[in-house]
PDB file of N, CA and C in Angstrom:
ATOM      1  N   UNK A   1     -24.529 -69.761   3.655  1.00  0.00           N
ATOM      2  CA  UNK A   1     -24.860 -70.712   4.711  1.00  0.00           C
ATOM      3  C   UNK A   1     -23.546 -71.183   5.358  1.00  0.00           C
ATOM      4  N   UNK A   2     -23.164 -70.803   6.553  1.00  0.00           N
ATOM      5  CA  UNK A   2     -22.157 -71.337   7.691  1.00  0.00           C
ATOM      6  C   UNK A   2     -22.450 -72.688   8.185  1.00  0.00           C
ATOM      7  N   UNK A   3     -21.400 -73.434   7.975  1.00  0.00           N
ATOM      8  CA  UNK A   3     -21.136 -74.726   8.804  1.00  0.00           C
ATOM      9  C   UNK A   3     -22.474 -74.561  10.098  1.00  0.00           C
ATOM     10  N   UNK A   4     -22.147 -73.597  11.169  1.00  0.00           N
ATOM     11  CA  UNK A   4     -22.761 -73.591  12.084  1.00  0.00           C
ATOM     12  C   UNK A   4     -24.845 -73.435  11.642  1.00  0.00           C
ATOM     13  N   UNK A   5     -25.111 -73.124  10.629  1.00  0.00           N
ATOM     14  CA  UNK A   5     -26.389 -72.796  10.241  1.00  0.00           C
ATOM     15  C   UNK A   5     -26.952 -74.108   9.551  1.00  0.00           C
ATOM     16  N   UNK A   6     -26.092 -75.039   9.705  1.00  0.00           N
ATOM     17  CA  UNK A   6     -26.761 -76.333   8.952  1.00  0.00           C
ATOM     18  C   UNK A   6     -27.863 -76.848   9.757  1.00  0.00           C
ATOM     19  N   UNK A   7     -28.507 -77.813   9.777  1.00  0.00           N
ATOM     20  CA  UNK A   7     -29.703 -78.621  10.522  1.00  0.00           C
ATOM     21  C   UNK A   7     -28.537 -79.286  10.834  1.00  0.00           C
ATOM     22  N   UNK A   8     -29.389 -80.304  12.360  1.00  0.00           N
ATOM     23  CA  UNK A   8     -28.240 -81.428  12.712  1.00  0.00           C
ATOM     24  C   UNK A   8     -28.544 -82.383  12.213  1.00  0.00           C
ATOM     25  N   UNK A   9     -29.384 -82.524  11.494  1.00  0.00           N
ATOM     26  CA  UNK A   9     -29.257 -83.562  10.493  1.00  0.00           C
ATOM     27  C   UNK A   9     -28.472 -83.896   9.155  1.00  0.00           C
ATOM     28  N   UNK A  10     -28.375 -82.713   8.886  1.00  0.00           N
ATOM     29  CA  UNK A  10     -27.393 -82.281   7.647  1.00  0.00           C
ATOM     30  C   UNK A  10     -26.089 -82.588   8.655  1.00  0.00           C
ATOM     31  N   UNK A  11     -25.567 -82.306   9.561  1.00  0.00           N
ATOM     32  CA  UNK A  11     -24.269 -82.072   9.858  1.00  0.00           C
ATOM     33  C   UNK A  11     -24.024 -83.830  10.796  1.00  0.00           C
ATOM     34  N   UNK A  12     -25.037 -84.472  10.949  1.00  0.00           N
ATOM     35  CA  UNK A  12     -24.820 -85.762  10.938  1.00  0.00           C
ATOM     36  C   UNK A  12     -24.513 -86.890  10.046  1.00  0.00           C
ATOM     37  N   UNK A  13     -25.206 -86.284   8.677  1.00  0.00           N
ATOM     38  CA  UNK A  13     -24.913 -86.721   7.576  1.00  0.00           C
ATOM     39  C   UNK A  13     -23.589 -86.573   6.661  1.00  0.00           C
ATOM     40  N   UNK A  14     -23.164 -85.336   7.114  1.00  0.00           N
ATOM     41  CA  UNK A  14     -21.601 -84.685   6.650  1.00  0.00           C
ATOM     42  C   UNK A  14     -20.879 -85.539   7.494  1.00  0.00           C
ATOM     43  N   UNK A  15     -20.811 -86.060   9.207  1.00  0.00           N
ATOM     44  CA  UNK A  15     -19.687 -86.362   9.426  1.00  0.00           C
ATOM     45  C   UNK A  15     -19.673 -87.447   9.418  1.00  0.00           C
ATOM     46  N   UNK A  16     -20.912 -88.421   8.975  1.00  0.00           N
ATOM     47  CA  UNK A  16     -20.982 -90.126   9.196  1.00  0.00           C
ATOM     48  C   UNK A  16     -20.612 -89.942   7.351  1.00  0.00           C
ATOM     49  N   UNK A  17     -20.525 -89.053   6.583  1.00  0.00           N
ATOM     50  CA  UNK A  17     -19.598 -89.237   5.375  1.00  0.00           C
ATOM     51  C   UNK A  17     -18.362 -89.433   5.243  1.00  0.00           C
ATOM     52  N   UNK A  18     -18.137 -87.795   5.979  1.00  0.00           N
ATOM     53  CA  UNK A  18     -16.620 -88.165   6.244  1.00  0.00           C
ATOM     54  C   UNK A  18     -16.133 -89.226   6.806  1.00  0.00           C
ATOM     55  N   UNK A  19     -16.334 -89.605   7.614  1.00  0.00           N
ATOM     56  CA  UNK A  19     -15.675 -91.104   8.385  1.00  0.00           C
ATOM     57  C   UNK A  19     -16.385 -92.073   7.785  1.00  0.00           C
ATOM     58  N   UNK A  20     -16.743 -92.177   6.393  1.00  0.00           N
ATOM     59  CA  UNK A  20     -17.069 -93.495   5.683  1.00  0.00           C
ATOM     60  C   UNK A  20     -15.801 -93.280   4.626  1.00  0.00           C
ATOM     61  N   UNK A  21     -15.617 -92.136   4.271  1.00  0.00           N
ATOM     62  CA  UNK A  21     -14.974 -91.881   3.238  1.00  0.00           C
ATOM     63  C   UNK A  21     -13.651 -92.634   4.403  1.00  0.00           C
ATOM     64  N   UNK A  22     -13.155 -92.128   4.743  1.00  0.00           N
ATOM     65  CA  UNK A  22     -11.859 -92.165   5.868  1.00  0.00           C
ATOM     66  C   UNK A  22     -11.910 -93.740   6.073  1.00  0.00           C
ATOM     67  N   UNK A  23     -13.022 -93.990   6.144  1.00  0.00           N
ATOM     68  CA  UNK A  23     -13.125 -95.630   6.834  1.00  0.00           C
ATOM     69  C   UNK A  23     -12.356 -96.477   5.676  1.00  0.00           C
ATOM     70  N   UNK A  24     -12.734 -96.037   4.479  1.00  0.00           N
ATOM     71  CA  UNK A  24     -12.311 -96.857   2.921  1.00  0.00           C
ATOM     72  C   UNK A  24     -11.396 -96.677   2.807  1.00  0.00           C
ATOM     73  N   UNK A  25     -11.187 -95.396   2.457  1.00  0.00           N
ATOM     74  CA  UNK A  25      -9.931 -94.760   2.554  1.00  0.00           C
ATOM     75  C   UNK A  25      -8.965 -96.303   3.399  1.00  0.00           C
ATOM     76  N   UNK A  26      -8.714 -95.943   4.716  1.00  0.00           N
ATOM     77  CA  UNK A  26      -8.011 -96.950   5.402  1.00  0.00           C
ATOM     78  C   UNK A  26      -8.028 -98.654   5.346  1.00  0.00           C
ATOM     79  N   UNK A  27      -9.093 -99.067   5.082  1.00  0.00           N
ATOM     80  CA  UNK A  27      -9.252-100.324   4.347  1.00  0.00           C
ATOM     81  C   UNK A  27      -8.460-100.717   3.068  1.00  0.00           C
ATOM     82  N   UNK A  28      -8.759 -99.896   2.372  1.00  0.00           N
ATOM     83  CA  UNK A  28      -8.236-100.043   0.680  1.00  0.00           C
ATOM     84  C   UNK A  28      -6.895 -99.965   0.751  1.00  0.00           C
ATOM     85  N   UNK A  29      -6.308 -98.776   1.344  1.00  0.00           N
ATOM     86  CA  UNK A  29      -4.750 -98.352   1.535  1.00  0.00           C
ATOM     87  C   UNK A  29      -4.300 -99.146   2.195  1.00  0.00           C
ATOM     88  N   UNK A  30      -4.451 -99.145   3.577  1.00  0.00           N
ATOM     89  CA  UNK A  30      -3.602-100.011   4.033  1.00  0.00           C
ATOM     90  C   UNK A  30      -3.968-101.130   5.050  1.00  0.00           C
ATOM     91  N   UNK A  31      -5.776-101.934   5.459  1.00  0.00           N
ATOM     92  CA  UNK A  31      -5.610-102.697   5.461  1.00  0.00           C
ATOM     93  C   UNK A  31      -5.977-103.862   4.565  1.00  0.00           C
ATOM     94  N   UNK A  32      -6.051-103.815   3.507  1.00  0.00           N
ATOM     95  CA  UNK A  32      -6.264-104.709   2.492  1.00  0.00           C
ATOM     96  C   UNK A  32      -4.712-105.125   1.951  1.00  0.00           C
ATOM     97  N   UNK A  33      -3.534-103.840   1.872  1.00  0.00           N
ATOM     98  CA  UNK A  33      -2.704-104.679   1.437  1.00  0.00           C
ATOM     99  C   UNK A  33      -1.455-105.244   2.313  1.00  0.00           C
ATOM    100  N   UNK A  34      -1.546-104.970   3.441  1.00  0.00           N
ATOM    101  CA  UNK A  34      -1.042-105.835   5.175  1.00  0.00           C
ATOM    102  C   UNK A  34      -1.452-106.912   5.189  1.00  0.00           C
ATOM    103  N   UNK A  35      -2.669-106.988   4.968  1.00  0.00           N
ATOM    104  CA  UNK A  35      -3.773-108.091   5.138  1.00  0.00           C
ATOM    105  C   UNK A  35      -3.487-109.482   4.229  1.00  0.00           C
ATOM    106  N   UNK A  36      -3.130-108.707   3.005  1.00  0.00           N
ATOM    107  CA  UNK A  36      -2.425-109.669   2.250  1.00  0.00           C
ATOM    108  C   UNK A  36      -1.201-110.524   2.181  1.00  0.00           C
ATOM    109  N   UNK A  37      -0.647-109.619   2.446  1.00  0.00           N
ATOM    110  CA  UNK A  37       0.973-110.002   2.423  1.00  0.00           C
ATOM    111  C   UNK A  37       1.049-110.224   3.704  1.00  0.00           C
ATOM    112  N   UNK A  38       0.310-110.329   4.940  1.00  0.00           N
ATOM    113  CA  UNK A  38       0.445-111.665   5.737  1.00  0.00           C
ATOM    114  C   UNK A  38       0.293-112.994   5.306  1.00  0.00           C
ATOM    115  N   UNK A  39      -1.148-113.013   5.198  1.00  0.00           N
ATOM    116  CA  UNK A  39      -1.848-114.014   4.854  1.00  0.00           C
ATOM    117  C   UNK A  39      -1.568-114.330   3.555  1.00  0.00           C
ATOM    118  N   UNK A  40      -0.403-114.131   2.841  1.00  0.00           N
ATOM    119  CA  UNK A  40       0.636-115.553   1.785  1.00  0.00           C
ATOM    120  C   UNK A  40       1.791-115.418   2.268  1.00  0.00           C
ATOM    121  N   UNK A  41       2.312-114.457   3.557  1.00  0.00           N
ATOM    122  CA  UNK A  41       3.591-114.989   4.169  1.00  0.00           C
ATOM    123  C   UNK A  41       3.449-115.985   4.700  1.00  0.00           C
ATOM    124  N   UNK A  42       2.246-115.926   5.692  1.00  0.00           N
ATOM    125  CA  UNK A  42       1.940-116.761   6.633  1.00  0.00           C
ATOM    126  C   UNK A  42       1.598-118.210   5.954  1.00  0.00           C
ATOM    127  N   UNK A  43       1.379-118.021   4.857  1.00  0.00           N
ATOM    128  CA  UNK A  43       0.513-119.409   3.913  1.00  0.00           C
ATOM    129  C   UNK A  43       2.162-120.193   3.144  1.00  0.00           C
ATOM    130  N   UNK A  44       3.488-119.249   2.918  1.00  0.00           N
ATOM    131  CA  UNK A  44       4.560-119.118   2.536  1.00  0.00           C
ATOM    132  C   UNK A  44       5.229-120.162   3.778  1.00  0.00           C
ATOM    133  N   UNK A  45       5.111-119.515   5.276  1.00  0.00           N
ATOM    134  CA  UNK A  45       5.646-120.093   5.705  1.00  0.00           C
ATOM    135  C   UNK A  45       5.460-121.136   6.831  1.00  0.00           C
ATOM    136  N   UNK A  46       4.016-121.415   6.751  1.00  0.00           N
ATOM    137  CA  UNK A  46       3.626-122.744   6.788  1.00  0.00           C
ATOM    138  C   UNK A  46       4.222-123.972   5.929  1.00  0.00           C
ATOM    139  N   UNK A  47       4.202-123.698   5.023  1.00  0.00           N
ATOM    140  CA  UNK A  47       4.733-123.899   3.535  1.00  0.00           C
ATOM    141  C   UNK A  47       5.870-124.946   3.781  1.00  0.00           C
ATOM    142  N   UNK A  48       6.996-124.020   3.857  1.00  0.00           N
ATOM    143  CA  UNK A  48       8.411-124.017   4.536  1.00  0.00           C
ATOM    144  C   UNK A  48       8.549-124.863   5.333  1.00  0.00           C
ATOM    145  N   UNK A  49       7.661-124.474   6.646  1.00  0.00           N
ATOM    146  CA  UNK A  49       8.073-125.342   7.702  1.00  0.00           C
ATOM    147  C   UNK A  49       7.778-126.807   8.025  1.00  0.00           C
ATOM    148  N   UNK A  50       6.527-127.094   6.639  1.00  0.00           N
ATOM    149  CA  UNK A  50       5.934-128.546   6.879  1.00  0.00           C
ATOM    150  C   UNK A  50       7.099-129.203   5.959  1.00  0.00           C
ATOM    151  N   UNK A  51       7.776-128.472   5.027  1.00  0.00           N
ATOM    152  CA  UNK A  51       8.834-129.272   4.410  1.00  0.00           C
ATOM    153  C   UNK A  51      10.423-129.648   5.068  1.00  0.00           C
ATOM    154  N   UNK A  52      10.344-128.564   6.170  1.00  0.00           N
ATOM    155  CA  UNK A  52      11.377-128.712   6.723  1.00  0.00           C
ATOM    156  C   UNK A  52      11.636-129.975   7.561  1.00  0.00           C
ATOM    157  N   UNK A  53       9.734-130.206   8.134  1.00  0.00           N
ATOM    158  CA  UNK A  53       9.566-131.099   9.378  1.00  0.00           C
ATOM    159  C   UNK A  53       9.095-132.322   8.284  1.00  0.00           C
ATOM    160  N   UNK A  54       8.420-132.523   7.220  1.00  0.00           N
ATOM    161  CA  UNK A  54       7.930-133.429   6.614  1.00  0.00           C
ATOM    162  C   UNK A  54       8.900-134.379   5.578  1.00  0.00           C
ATOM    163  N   UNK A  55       9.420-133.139   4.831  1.00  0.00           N
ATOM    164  CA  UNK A  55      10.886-133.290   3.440  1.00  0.00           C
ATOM    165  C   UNK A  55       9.737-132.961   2.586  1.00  0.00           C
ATOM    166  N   UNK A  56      10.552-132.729   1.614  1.00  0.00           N
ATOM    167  CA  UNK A  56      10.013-132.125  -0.090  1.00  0.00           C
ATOM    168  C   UNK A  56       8.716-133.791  -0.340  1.00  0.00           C
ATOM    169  N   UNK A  57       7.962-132.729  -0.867  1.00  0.00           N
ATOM    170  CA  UNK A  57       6.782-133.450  -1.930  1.00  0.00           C
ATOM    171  C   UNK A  57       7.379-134.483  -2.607  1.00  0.00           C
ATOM    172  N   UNK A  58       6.353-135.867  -2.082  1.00  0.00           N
ATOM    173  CA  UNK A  58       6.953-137.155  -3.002  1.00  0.00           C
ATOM    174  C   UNK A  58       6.176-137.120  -4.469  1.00  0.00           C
ATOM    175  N   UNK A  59       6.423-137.627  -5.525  1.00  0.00           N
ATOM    176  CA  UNK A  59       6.504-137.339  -6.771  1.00  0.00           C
ATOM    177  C   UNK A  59       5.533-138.632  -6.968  1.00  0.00           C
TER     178      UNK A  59
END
């Protein structure tokens, strides 16, 4: 059986796989861990800057 001899249903099902697989693929790799290490830079340097403008934590 050739690629070309599939049903198009079968071969709709092959490529909405592939591009699920691909979809995760790219999530997991690399935007989950971008995603991160913004969002505690960004949480980092909020951080920073309210101490810069505020002063260190009163005790």
């Amino acid at each position: 059986m050739s690629h070309s001899d599939r049903a198009p249903a079968e071969q709709v099902q092959a490529v909405s796989k592939s591009s699920e697989v691909k979809m995760f693929l790219f999530l997991a790799v690399l935007l989950a861990p971008i995603l991160s290490v913004v969002l505690v830079g960004g949480y980092g340097f909020i951080i920073w800057m309210s101490q810069i403008l505020l002063g260190p934590p009163s005790h």
